[in-house]
C-alpha atoms as a PDB file:
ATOM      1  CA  UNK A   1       0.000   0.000   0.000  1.00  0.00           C
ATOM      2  CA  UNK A   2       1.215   3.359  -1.008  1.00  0.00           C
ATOM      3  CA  UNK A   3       2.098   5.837   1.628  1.00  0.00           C
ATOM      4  CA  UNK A   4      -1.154   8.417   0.104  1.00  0.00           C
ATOM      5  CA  UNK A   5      -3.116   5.105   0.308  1.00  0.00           C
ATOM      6  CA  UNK A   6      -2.561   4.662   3.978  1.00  0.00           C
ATOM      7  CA  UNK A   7      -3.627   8.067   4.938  1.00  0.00           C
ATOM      8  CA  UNK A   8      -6.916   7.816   4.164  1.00  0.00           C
ATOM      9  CA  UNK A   9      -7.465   5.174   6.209  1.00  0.00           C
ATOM     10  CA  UNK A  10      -7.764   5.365  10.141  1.00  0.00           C
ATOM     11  CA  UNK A  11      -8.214   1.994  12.404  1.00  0.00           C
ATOM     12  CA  UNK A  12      -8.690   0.484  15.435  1.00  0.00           C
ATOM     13  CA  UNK A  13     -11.671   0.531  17.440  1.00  0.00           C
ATOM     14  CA  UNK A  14     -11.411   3.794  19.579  1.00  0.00           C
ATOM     15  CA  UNK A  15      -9.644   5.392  16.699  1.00  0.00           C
ATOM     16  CA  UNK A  16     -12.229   4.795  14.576  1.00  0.00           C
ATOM     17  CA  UNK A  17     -15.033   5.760  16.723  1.00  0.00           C
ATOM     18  CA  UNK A  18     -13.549   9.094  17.336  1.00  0.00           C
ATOM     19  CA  UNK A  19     -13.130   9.722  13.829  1.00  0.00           C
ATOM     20  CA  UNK A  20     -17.105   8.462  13.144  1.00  0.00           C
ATOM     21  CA  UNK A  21     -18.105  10.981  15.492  1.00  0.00           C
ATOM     22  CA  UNK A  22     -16.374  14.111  14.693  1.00  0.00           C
ATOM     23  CA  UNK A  23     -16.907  16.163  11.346  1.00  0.00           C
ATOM     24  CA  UNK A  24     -14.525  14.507   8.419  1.00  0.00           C
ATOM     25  CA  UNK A  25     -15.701  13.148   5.226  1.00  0.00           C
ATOM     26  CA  UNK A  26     -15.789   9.891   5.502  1.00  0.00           C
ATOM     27  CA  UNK A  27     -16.260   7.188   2.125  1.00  0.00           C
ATOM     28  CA  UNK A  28     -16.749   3.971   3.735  1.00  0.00           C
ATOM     29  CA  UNK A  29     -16.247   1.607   7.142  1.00  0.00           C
ATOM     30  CA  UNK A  30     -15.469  -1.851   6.929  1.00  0.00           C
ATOM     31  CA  UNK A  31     -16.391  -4.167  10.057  1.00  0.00           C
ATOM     32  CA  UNK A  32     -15.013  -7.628  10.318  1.00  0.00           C
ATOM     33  CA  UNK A  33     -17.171  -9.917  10.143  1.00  0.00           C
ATOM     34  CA  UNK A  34     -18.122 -12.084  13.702  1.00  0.00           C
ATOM     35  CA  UNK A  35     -16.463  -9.384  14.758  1.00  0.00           C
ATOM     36  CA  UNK A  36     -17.344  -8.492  19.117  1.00  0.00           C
ATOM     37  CA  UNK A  37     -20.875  -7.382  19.320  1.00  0.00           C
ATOM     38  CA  UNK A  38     -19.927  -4.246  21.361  1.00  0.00           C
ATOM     39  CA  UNK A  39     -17.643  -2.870  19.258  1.00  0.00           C
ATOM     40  CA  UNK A  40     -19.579  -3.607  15.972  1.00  0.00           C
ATOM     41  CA  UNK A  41     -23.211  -2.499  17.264  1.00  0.00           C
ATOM     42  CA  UNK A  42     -21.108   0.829  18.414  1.00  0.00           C
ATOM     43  CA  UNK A  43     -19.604   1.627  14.918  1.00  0.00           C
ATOM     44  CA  UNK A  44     -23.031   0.599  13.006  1.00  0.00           C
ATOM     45  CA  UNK A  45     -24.910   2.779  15.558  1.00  0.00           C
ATOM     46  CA  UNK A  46     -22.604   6.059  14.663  1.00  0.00           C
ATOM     47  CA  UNK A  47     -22.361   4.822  11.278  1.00  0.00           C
ATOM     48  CA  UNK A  48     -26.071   4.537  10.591  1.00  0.00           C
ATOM     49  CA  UNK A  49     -26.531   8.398  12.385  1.00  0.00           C
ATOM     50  CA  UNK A  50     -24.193   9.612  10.230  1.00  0.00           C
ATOM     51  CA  UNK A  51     -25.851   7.504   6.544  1.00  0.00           C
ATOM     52  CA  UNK A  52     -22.486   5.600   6.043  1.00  0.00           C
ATOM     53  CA  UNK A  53     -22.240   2.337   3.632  1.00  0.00           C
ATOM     54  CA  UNK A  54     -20.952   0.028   6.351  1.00  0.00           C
ATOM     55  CA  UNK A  55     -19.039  -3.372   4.434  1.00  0.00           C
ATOM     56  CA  UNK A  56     -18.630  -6.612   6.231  1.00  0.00           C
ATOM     57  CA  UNK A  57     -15.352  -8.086   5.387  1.00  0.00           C
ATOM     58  CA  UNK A  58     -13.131 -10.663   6.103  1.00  0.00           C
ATOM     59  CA  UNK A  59     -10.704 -10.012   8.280  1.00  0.00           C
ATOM     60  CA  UNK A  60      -7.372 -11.064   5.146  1.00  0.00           C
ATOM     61  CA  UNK A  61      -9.150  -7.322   3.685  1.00  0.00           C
ATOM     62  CA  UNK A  62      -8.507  -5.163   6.675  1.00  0.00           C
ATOM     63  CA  UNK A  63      -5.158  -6.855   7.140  1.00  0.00           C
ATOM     64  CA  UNK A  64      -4.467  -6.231   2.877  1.00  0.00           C
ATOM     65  CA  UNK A  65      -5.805  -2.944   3.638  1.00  0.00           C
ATOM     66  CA  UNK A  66      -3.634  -1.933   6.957  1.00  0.00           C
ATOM     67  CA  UNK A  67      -0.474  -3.454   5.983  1.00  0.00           C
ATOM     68  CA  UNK A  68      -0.939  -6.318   8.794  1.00  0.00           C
ATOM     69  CA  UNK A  69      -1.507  -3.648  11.578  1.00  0.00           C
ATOM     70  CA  UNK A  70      -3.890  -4.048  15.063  1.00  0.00           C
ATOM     71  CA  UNK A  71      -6.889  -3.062  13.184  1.00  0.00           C
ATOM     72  CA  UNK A  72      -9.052  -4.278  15.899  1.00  0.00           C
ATOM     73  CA  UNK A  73     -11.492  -5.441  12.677  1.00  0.00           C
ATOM     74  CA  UNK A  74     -12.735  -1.799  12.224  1.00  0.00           C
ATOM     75  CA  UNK A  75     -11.397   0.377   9.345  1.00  0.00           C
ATOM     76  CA  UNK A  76     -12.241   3.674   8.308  1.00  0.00           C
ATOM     77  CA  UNK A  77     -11.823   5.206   4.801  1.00  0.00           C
ATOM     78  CA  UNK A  78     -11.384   8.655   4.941  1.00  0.00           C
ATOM     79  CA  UNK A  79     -12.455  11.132   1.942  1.00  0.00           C
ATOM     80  CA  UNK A  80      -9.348  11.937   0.009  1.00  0.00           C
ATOM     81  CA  UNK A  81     -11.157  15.455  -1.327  1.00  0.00           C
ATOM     82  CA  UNK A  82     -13.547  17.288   0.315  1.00  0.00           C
ATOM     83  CA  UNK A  83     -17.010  17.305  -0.831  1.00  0.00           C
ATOM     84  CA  UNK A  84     -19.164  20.309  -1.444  1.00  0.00           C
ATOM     85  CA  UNK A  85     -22.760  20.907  -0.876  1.00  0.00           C
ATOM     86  CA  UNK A  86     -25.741  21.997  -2.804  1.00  0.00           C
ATOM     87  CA  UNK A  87     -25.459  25.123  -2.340  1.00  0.00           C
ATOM     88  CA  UNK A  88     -21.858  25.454  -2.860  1.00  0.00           C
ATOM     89  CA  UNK A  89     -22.774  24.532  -6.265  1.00  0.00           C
ATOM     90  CA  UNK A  90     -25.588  27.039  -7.072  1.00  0.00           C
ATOM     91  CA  UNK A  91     -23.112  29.854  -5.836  1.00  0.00           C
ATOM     92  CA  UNK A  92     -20.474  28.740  -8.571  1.00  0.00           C
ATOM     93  CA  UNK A  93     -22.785  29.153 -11.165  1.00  0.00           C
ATOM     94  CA  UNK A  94     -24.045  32.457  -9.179  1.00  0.00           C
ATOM     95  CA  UNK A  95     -20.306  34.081  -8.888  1.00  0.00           C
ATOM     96  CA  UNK A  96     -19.940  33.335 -12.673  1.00  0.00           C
ATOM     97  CA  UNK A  97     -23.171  35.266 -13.325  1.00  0.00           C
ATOM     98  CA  UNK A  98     -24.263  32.240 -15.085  1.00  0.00           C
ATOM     99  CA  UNK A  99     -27.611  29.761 -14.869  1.00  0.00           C
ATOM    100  CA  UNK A 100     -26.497  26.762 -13.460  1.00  0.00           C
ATOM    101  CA  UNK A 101     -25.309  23.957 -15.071  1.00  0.00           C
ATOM    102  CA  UNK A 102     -24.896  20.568 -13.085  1.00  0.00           C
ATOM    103  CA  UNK A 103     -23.904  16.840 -14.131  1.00  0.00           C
ATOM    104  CA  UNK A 104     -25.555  14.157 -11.970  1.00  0.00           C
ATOM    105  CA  UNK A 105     -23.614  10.957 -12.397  1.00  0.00           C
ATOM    106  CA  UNK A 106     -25.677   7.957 -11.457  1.00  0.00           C
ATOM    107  CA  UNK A 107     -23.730   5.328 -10.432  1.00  0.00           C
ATOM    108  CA  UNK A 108     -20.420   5.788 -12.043  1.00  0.00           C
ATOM    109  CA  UNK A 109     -17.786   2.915 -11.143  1.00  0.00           C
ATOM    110  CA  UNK A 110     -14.638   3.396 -12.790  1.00  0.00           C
ATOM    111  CA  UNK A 111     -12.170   5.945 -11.412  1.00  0.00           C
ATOM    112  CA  UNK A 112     -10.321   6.796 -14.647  1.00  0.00           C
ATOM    113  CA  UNK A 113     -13.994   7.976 -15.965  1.00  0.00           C
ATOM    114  CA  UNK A 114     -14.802  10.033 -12.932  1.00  0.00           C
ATOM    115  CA  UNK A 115     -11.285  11.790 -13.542  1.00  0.00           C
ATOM    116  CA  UNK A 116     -12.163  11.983 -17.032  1.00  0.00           C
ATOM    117  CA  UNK A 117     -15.347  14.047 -16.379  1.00  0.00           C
ATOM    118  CA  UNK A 118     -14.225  16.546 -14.150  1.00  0.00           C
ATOM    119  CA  UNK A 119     -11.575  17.336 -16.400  1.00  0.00           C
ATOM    120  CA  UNK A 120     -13.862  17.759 -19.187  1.00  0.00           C
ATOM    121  CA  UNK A 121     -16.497  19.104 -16.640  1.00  0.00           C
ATOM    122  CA  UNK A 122     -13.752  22.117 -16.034  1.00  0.00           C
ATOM    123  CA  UNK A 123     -12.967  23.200 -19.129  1.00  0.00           C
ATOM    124  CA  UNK A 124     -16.600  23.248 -20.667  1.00  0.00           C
ATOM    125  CA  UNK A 125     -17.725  25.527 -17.400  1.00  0.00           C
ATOM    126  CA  UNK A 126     -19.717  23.364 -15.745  1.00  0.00           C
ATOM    127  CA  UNK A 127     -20.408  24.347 -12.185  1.00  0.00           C
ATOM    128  CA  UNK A 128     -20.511  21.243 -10.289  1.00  0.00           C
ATOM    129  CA  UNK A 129     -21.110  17.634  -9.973  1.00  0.00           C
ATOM    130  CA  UNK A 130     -23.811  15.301  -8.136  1.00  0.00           C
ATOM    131  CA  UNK A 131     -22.556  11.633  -7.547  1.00  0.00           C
ATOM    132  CA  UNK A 132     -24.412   9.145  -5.413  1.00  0.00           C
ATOM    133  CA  UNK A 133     -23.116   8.008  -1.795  1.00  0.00           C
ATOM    134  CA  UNK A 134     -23.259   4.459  -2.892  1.00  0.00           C
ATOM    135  CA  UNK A 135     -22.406   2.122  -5.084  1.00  0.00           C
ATOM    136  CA  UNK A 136     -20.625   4.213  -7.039  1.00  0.00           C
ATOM    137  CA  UNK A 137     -16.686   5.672  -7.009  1.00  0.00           C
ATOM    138  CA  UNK A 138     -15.769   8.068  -5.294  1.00  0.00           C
ATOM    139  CA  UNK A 139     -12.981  11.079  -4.746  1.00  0.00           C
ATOM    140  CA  UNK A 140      -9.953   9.099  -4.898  1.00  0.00           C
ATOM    141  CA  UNK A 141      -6.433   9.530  -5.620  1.00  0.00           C
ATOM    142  CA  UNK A 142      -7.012   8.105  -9.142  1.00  0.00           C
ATOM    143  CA  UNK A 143      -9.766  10.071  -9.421  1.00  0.00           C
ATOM    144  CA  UNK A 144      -7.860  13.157  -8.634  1.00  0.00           C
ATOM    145  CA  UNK A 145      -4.840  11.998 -10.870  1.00  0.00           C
ATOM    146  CA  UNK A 146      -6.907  11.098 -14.201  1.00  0.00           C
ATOM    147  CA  UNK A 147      -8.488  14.833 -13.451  1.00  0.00           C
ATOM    148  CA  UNK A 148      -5.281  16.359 -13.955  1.00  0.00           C
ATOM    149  CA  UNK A 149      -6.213  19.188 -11.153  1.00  0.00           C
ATOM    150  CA  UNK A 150      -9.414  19.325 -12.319  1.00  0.00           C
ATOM    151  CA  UNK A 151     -10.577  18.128  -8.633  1.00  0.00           C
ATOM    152  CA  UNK A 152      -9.730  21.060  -7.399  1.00  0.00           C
ATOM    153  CA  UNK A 153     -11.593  23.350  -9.268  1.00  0.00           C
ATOM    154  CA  UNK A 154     -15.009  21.517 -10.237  1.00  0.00           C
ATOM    155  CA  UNK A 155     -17.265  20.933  -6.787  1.00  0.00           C
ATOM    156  CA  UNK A 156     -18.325  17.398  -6.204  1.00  0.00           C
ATOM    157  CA  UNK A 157     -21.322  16.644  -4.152  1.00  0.00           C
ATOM    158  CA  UNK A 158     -22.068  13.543  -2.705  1.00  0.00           C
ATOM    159  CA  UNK A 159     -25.763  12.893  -1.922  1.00  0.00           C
ATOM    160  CA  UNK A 160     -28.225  10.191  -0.523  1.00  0.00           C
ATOM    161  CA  UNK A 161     -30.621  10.036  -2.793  1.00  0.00           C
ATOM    162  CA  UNK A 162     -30.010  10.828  -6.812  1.00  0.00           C
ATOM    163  CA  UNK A 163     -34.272  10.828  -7.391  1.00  0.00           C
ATOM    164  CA  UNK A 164     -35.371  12.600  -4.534  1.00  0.00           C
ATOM    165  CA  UNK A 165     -32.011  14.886  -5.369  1.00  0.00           C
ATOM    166  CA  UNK A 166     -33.449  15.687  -9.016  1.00  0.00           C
ATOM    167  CA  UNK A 167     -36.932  16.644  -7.584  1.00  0.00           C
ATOM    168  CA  UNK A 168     -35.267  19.043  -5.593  1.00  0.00           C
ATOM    169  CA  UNK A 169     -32.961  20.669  -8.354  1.00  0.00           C
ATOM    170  CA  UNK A 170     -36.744  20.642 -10.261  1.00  0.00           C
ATOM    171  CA  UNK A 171     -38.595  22.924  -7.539  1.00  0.00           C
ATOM    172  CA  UNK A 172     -35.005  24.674  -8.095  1.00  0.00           C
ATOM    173  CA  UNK A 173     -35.949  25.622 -11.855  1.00  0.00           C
ATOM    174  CA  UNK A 174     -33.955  23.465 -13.003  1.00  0.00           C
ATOM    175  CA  UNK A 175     -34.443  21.198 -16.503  1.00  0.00           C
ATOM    176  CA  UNK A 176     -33.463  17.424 -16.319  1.00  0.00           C
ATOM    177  CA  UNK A 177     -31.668  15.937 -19.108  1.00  0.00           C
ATOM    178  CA  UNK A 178     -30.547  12.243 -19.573  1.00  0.00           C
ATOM    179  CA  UNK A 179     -28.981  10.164 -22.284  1.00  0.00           C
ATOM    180  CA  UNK A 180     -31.253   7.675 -24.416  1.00  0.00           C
ATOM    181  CA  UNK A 181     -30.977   5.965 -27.761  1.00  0.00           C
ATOM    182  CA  UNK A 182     -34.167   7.246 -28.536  1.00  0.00           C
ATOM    183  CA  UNK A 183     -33.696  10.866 -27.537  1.00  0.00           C
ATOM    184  CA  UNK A 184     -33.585  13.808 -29.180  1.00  0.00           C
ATOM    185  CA  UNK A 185     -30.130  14.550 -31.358  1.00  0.00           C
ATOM    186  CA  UNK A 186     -27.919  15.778 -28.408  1.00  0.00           C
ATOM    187  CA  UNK A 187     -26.962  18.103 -31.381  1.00  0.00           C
ATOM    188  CA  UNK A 188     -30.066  19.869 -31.141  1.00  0.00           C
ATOM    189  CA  UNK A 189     -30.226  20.520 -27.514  1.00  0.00           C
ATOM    190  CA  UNK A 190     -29.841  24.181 -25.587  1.00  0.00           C
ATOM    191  CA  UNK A 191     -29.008  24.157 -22.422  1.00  0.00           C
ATOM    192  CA  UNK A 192     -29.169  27.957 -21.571  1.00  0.00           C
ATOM    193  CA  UNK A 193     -31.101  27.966 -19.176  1.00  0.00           C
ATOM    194  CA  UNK A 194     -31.050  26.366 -15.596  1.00  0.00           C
ATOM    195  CA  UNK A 195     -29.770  22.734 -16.411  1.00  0.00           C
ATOM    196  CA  UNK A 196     -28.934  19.066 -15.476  1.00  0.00           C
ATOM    197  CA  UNK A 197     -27.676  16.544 -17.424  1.00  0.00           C
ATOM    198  CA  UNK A 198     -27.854  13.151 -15.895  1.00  0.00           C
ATOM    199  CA  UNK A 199     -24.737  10.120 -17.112  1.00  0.00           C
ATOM    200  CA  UNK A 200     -25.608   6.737 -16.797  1.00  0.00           C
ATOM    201  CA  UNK A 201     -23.763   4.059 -15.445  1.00  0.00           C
ATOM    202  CA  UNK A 202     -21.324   2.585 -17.790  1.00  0.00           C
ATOM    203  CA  UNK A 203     -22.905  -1.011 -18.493  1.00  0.00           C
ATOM    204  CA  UNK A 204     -26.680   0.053 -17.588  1.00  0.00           C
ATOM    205  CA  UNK A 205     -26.986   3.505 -18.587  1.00  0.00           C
ATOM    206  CA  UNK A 206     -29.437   5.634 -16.425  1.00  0.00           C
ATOM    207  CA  UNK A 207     -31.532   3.871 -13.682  1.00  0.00           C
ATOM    208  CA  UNK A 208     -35.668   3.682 -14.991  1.00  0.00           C
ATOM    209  CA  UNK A 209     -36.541   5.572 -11.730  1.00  0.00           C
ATOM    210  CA  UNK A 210     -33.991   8.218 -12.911  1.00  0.00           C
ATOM    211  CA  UNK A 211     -35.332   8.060 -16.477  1.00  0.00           C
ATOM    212  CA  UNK A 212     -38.834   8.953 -15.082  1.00  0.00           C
ATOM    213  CA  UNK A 213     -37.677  12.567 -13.859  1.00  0.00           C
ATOM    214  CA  UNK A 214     -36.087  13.604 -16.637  1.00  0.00           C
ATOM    215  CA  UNK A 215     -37.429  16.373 -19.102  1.00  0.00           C
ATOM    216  CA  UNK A 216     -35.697  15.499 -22.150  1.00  0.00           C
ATOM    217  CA  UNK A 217     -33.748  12.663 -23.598  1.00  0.00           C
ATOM    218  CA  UNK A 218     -30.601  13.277 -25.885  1.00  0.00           C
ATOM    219  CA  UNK A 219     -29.211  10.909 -28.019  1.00  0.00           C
ATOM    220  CA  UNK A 220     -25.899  10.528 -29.990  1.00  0.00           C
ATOM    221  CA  UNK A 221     -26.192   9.330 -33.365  1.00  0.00           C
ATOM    222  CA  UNK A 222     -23.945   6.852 -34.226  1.00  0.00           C
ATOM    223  CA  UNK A 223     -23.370   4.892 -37.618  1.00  0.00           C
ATOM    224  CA  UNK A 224     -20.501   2.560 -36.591  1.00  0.00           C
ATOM    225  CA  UNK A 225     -20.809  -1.167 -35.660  1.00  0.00           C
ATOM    226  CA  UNK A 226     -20.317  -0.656 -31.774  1.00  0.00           C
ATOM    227  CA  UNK A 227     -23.518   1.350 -30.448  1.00  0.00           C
ATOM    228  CA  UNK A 228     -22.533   2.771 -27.174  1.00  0.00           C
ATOM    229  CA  UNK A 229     -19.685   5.118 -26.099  1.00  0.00           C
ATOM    230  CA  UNK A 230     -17.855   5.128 -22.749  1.00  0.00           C
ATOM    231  CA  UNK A 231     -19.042   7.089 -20.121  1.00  0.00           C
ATOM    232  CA  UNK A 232     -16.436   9.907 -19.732  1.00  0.00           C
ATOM    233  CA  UNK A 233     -16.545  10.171 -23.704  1.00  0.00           C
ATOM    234  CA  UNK A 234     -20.524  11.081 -24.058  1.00  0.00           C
ATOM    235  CA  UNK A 235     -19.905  13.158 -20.830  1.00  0.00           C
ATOM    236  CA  UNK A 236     -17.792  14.942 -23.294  1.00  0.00           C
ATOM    237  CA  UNK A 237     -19.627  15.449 -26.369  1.00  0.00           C
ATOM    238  CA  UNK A 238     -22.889  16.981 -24.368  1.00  0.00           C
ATOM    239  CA  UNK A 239     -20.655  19.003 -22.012  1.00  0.00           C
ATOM    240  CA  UNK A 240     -19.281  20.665 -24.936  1.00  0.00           C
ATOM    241  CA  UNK A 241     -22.956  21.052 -26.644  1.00  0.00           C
ATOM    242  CA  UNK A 242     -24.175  22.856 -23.158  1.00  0.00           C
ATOM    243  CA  UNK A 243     -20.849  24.668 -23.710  1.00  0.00           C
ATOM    244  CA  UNK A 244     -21.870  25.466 -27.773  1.00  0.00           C
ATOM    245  CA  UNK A 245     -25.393  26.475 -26.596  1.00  0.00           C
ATOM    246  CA  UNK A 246     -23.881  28.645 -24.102  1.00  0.00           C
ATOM    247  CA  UNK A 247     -21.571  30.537 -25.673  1.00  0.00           C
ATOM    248  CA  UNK A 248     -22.565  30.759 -29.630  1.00  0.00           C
ATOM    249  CA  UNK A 249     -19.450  31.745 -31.463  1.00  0.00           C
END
């Protein structure tokens, strides 16, 4: 394990329940599994107040993942970036004296793409980024290398719930966009105004719940023999057509 790698992880059980109850980000906590019921019902209880994915592992992963150390079979992963909120986001687009314009990731796995996207996501001035609290990567030093230093300039926002997240950006005045084969041509689309635009995961596109709440579909036309692009690439193309929209030539 790398030296970065090891300090974003914090272990042992009263190390780890200090750190649960103060104020850092905080990605994941794995337990061990048959591990003393006192110390795990104490970490799921401060875990669960504070809506943290809890894993049950084996105890060979914390070991892999502490370099052997007295993990006391609690580990804690510790955010490598901080995350922004909501309304960090809204006053980006405010101090640029522009309408908003968000990307909602739902449920993007692979680090290199999430890197990929803010660095894109920088230069085509959009003002920040919602990604899910589970099941889905997060800020990590891969992330932050494949961005290039785009990590630090692009707000990331972690959230609960991407469905009830889009209602909210809707009573916001916001309009939804996703990705679908049989959308509209993403060549077509304006995004001046107030705006979302929802990427799918990279095997199952957008979630149906998530395809409910959108406004509009956009679709990229494509006449070659493979009929889907990876993630970080469409993230690209409509970034750059809310970027077109934006500011005509």
């Amino acid at each position: 394990m790398s030296k970065e790698n090891q300090t974003n992880f914090i272990y042992g059980h009263y190390a780890a329940v200090e750190v649960l109850k103060s104020q850092q980000d905080i990605n994941k906590v794995w337990l061990q599994t048959g591990l003393n019921d006192k110390i795990r019902n104490e970490v799921l209880s401060l875990a669960k107040k504070r809506k943290l994915v809890v894993q049950q592992t084996p105890k060979a992963k914390l070991d892999e993942l502490t370099d052997g150390a007295n993990h006391q079979g609690v580990v804690v992963s510790l955010s490598a970036y901080e995350y922004a909120t909501m309304e960090e986001l809204f006053a980006k687009a405010k101090e640029a004296g522009e309408a908003p314009f968000f990307l909602i990731l739902d449920n993007i796995e692979d680090p290199h793409n999430l890197g990929s996207i803010l660095r894109t996501a920088d230069a085509g001035g959009v003002h920040g980024i919602i990604i899910p609290k589970r099941r889905a990567v997060q800020l990590t030093g891969t992330v932050a290398k494949t961005s290039t230093g785009a990590i630090e300039h692009v707000p990331v926002c972690r959230v609960t719930n991407l469905a009830q997240t889009v209602e909210a950006l809707k009573k916001e005045g916001l309009w939804i966009f996703g990705t679908d084969m049989a959308g509209e041509d993403y060549r077509r689309w304006d995004a001046k105004g107030p705006t979302a635009l929802i990427i799918g995961n990279e095997g199952k596109g957008i979630s149906p719940l998530l395809k409910k709440k959108v406004d509009g579909m956009l679709t990229i036309p494509m006449i070659g023999h493979v009929q889907s692009l990876n993630a970080s690439v469409a993230a690209s193309l409509l970034i750059y057509q809310g970027y077109n929209s934006r500011h005509p030539l």
